[in-house]
PDB file of N, CA and C in Angstrom:
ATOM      1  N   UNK A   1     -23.023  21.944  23.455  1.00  0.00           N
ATOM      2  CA  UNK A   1     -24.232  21.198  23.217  1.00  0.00           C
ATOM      3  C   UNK A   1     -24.942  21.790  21.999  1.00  0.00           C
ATOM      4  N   UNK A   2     -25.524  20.835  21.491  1.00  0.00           N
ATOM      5  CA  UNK A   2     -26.284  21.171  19.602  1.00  0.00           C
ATOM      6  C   UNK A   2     -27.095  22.031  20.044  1.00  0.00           C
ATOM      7  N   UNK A   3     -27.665  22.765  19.787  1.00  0.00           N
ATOM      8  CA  UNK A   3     -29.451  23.380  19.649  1.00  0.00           C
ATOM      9  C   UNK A   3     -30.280  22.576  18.983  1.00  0.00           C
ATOM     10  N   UNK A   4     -31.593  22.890  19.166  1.00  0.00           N
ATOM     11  CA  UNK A   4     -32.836  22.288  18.860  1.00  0.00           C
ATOM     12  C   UNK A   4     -32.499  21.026  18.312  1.00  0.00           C
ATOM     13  N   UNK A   5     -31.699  20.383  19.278  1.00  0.00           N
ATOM     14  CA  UNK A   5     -31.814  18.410  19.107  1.00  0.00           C
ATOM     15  C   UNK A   5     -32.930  18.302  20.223  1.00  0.00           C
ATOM     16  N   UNK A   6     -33.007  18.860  21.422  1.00  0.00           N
ATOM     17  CA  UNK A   6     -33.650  18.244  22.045  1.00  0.00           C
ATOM     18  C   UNK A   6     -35.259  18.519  21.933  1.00  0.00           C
ATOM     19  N   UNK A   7     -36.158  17.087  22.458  1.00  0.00           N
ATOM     20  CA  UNK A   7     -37.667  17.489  22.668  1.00  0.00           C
ATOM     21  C   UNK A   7     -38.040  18.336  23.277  1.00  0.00           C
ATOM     22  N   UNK A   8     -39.613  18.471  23.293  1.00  0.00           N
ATOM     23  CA  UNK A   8     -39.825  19.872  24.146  1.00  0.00           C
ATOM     24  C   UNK A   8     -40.514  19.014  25.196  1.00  0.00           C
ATOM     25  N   UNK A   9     -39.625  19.416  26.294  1.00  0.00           N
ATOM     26  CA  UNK A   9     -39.902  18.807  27.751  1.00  0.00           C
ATOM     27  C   UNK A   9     -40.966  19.807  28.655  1.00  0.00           C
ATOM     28  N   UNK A  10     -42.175  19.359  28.571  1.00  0.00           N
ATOM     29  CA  UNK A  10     -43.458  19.979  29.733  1.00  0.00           C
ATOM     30  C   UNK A  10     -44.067  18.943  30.264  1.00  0.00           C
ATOM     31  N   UNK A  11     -44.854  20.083  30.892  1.00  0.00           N
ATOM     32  CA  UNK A  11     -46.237  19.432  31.744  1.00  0.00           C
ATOM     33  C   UNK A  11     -47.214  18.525  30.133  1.00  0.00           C
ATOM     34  N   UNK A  12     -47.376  17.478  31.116  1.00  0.00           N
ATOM     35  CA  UNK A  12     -48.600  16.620  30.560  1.00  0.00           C
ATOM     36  C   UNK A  12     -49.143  15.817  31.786  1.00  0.00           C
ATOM     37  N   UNK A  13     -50.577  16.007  31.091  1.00  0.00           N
ATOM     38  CA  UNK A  13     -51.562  15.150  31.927  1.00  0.00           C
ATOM     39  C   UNK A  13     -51.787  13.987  31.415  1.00  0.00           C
ATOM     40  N   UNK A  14     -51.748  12.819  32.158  1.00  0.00           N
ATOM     41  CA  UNK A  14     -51.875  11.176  31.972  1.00  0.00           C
ATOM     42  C   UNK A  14     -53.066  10.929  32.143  1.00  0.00           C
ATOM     43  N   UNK A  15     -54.138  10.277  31.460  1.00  0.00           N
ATOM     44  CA  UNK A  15     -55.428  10.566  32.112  1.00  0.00           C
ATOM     45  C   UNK A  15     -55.726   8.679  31.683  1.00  0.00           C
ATOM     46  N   UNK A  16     -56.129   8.089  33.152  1.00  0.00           N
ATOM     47  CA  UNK A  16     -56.148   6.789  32.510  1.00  0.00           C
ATOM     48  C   UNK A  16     -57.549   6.438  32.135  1.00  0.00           C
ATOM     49  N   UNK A  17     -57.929   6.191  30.978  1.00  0.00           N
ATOM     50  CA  UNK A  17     -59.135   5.937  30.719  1.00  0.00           C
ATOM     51  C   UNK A  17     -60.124   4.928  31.828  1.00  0.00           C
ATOM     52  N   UNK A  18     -59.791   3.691  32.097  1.00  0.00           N
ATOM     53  CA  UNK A  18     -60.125   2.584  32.635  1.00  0.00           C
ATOM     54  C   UNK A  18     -60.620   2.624  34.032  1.00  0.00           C
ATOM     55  N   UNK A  19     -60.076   4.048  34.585  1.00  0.00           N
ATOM     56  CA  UNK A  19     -60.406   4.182  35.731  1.00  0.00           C
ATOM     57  C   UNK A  19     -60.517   6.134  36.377  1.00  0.00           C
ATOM     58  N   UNK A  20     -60.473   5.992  35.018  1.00  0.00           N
ATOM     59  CA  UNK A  20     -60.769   8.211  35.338  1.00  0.00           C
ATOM     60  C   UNK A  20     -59.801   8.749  36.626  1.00  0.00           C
ATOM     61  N   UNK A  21     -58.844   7.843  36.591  1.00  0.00           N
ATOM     62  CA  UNK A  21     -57.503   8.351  37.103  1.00  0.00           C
ATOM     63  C   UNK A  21     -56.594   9.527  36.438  1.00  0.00           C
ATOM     64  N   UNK A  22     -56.290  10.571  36.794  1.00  0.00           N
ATOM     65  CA  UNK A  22     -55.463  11.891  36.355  1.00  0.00           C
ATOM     66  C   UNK A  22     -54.133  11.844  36.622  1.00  0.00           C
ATOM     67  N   UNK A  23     -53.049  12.852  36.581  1.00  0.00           N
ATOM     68  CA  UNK A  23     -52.199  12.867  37.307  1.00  0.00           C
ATOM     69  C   UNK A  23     -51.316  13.675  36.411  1.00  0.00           C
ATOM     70  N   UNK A  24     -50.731  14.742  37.182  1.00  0.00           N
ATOM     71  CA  UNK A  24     -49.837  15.608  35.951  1.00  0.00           C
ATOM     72  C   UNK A  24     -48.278  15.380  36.564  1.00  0.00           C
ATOM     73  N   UNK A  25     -47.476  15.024  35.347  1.00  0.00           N
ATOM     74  CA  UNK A  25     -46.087  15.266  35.401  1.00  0.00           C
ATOM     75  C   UNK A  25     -45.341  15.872  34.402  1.00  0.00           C
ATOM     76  N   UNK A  26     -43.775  15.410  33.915  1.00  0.00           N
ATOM     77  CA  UNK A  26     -43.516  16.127  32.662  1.00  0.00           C
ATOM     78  C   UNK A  26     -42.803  15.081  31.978  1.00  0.00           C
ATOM     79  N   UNK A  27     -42.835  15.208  30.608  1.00  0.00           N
ATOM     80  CA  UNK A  27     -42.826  14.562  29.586  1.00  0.00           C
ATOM     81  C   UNK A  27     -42.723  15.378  28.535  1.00  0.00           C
ATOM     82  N   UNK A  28     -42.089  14.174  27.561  1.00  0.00           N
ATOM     83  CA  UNK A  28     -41.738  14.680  26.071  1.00  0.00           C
ATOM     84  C   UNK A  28     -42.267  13.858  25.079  1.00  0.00           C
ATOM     85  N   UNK A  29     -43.481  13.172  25.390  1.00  0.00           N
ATOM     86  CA  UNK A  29     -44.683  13.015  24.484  1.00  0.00           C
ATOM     87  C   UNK A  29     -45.287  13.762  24.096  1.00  0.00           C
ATOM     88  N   UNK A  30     -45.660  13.341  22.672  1.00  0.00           N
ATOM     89  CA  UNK A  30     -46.553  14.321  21.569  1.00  0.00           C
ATOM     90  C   UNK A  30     -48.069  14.362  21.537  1.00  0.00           C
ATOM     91  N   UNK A  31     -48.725  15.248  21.841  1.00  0.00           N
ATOM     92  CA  UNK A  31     -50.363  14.803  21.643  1.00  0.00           C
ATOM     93  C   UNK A  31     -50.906  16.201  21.048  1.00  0.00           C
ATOM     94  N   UNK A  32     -52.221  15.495  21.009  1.00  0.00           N
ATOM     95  CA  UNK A  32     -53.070  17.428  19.904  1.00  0.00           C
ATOM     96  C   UNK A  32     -53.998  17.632  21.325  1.00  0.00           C
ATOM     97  N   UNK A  33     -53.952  16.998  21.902  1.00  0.00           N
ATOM     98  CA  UNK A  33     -55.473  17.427  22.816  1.00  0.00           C
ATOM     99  C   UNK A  33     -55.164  17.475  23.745  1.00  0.00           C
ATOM    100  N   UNK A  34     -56.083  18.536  24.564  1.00  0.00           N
ATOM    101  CA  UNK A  34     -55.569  19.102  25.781  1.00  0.00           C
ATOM    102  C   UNK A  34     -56.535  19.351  26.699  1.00  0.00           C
ATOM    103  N   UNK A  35     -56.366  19.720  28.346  1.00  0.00           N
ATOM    104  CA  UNK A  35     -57.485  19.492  29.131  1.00  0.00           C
ATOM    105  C   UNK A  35     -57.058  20.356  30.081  1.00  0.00           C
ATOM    106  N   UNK A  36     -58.177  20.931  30.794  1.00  0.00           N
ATOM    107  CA  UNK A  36     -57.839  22.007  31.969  1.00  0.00           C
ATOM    108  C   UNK A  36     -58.080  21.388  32.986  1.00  0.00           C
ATOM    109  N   UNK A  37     -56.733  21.709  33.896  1.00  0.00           N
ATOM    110  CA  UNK A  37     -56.734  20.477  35.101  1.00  0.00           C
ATOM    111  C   UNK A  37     -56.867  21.737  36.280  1.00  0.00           C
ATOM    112  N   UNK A  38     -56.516  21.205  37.449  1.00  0.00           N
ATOM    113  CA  UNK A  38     -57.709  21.889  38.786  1.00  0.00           C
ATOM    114  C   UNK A  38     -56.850  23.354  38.960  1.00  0.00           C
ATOM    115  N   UNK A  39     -55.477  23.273  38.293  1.00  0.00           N
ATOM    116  CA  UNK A  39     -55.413  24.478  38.826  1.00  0.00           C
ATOM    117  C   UNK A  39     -55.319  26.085  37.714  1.00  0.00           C
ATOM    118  N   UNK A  40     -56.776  25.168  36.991  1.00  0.00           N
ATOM    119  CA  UNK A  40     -56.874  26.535  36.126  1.00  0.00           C
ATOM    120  C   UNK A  40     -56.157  26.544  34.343  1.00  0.00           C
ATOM    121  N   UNK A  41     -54.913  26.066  34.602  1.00  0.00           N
ATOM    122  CA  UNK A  41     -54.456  26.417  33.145  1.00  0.00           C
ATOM    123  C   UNK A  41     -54.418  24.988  32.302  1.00  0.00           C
ATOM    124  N   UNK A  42     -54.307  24.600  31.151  1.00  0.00           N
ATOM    125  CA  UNK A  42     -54.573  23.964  29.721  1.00  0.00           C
ATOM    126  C   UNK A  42     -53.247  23.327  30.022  1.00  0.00           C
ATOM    127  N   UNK A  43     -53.359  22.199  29.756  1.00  0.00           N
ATOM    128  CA  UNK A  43     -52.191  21.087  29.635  1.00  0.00           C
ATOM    129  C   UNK A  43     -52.364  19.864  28.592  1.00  0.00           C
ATOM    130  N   UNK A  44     -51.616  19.333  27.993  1.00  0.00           N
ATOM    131  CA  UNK A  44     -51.652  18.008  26.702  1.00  0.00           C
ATOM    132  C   UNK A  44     -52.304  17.214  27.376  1.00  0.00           C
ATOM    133  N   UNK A  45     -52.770  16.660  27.064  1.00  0.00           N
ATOM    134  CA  UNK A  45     -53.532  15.163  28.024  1.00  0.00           C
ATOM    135  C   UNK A  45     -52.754  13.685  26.950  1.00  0.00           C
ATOM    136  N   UNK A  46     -52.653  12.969  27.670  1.00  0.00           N
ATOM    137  CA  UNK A  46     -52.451  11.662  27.081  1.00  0.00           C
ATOM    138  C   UNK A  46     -53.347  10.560  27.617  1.00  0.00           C
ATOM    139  N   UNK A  47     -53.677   9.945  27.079  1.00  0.00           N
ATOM    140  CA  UNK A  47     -54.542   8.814  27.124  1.00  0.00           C
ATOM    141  C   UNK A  47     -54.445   7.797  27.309  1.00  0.00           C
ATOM    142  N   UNK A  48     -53.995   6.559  28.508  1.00  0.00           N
ATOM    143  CA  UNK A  48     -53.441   5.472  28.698  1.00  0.00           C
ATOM    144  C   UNK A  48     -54.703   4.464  29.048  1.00  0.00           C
ATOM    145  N   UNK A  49     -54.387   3.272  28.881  1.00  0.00           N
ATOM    146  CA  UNK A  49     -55.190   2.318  29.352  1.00  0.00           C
ATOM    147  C   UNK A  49     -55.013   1.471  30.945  1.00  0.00           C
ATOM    148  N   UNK A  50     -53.515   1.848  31.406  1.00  0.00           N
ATOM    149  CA  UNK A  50     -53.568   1.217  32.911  1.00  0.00           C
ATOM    150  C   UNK A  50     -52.596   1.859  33.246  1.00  0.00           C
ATOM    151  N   UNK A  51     -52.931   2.211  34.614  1.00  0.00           N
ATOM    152  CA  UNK A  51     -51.817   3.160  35.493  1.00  0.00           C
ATOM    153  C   UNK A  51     -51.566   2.445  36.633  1.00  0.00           C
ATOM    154  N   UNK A  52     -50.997   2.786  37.987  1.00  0.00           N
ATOM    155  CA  UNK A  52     -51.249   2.357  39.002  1.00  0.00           C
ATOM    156  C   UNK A  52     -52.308   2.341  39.742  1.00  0.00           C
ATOM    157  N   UNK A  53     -53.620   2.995  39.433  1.00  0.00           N
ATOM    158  CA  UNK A  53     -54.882   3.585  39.682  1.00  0.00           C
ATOM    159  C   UNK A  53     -55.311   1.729  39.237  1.00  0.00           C
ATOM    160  N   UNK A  54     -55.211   0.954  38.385  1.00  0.00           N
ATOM    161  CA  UNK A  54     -55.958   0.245  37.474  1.00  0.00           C
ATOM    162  C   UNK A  54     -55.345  -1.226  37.411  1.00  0.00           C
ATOM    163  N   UNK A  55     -53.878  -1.190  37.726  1.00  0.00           N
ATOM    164  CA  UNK A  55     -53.001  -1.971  37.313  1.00  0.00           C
ATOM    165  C   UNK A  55     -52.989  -2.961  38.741  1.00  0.00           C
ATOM    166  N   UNK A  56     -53.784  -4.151  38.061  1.00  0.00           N
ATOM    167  CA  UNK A  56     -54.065  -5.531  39.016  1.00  0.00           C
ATOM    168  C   UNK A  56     -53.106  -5.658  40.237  1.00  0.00           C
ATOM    169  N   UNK A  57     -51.951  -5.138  39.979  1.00  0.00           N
ATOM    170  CA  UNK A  57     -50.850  -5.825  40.897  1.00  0.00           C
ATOM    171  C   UNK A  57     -50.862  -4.616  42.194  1.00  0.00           C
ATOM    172  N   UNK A  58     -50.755  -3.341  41.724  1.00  0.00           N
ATOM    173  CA  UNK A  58     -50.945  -2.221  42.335  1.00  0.00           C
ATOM    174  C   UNK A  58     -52.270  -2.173  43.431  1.00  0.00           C
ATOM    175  N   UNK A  59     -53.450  -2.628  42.378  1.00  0.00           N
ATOM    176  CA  UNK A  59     -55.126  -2.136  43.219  1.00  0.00           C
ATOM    177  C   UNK A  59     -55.452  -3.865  43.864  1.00  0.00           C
ATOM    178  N   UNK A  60     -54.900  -4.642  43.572  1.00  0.00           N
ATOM    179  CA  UNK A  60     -54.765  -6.081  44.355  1.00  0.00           C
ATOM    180  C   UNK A  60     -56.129  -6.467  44.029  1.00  0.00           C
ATOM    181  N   UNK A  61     -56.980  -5.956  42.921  1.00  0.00           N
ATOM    182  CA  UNK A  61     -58.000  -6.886  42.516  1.00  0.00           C
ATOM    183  C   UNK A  61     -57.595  -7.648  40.887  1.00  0.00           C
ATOM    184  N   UNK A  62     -58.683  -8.474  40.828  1.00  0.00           N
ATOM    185  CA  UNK A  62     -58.366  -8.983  39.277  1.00  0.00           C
ATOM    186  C   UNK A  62     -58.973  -8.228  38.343  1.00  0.00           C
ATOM    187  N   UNK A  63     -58.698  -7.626  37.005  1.00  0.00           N
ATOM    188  CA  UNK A  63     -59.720  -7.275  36.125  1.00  0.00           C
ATOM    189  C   UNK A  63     -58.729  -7.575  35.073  1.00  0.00           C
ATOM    190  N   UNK A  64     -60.268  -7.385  33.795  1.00  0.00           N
ATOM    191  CA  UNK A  64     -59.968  -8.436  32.680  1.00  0.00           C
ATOM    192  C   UNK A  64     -60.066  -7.244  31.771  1.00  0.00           C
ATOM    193  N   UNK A  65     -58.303  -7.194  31.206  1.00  0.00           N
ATOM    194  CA  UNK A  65     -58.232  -6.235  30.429  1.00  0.00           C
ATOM    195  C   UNK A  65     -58.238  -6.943  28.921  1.00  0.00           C
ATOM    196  N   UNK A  66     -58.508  -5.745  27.943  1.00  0.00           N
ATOM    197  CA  UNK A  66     -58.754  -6.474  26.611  1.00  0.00           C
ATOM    198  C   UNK A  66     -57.345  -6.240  25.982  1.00  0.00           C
ATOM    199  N   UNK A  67     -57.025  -7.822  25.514  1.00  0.00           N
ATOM    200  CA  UNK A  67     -55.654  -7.446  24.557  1.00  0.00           C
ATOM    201  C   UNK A  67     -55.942  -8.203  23.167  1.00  0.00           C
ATOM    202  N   UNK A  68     -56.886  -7.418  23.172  1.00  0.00           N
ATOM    203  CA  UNK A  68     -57.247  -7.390  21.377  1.00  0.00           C
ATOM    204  C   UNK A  68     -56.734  -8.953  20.359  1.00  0.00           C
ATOM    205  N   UNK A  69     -57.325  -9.617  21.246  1.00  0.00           N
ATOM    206  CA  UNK A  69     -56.790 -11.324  20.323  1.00  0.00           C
ATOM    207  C   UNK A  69     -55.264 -11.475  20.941  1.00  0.00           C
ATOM    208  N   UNK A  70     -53.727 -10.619  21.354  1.00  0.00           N
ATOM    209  CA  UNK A  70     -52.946 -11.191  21.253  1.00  0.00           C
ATOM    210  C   UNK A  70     -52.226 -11.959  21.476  1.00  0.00           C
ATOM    211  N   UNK A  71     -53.188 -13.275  22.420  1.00  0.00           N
ATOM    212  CA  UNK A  71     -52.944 -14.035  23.109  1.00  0.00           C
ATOM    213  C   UNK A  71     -53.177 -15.052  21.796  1.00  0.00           C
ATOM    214  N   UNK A  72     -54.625 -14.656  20.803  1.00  0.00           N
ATOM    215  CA  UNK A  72     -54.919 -15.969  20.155  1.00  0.00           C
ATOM    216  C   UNK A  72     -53.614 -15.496  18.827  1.00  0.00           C
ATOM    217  N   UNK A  73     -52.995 -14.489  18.686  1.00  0.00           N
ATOM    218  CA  UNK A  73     -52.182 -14.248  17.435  1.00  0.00           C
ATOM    219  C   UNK A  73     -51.007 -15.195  17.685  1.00  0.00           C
ATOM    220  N   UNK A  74     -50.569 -14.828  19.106  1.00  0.00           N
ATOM    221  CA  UNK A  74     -49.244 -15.675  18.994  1.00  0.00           C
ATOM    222  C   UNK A  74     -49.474 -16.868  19.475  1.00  0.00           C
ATOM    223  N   UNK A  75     -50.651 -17.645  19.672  1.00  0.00           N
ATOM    224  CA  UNK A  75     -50.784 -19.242  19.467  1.00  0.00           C
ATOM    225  C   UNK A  75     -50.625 -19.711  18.085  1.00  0.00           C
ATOM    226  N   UNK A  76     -51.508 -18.430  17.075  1.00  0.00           N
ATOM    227  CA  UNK A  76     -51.611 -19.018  15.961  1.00  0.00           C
ATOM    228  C   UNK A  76     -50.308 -19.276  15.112  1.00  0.00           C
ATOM    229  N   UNK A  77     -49.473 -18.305  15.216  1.00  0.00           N
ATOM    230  CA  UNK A  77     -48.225 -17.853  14.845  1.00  0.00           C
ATOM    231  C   UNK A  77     -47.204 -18.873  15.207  1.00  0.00           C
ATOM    232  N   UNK A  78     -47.356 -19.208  16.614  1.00  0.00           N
ATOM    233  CA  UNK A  78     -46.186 -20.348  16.799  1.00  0.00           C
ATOM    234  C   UNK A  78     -46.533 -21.931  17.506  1.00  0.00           C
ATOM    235  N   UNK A  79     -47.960 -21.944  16.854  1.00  0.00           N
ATOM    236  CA  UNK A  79     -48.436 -22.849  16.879  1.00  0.00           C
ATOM    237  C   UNK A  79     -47.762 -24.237  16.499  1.00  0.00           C
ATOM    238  N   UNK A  80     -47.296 -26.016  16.832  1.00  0.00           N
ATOM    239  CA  UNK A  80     -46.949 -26.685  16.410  1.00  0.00           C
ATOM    240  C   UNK A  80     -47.595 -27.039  14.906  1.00  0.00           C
ATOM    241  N   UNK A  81     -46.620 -27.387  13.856  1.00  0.00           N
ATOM    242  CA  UNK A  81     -47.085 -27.414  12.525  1.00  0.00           C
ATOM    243  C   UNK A  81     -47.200 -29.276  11.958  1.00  0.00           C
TER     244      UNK A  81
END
């Protein structure tokens, strides 16, 4: 096996914005910022917008997430001409 092909596989914290949901696992995502979670030591944090904490189908309510126009982009885009 090569050396240093592979990512660097750790702990990261998922932190879902939308609903101040946490949750640490491991991953080989890149981030600069980092957060001290309950048991004391410094971990990457990543920043998501829906987890299972948030995610309509999961929490069985409705909420109205923002997708930044891309509903009106691809009307406009493949709109009849």
């Amino acid at each position: 096996m090569k050396s240093d092909i592979h990512p660097n596989y750790r702990d990261v914290v998922f932190y879902d914005t939308s609903s101040e949901f946490k949750f640490l696992t491991k991953s080989t995502i890149e981030t600069n910022e980092t957060i001290v979670w309950t048991d004391g030591n410094s971990y990457p944090v990543y920043k998501i917008e829906v987890s299972s904490e948030s995610h309509p189908f999961y929490t069985g309510k409705k909420m109205l997430l923002d997708t930044a126009g891309r509903v009106e982009k691809f009307n406009k885009r493949y709109a009849k001409k």
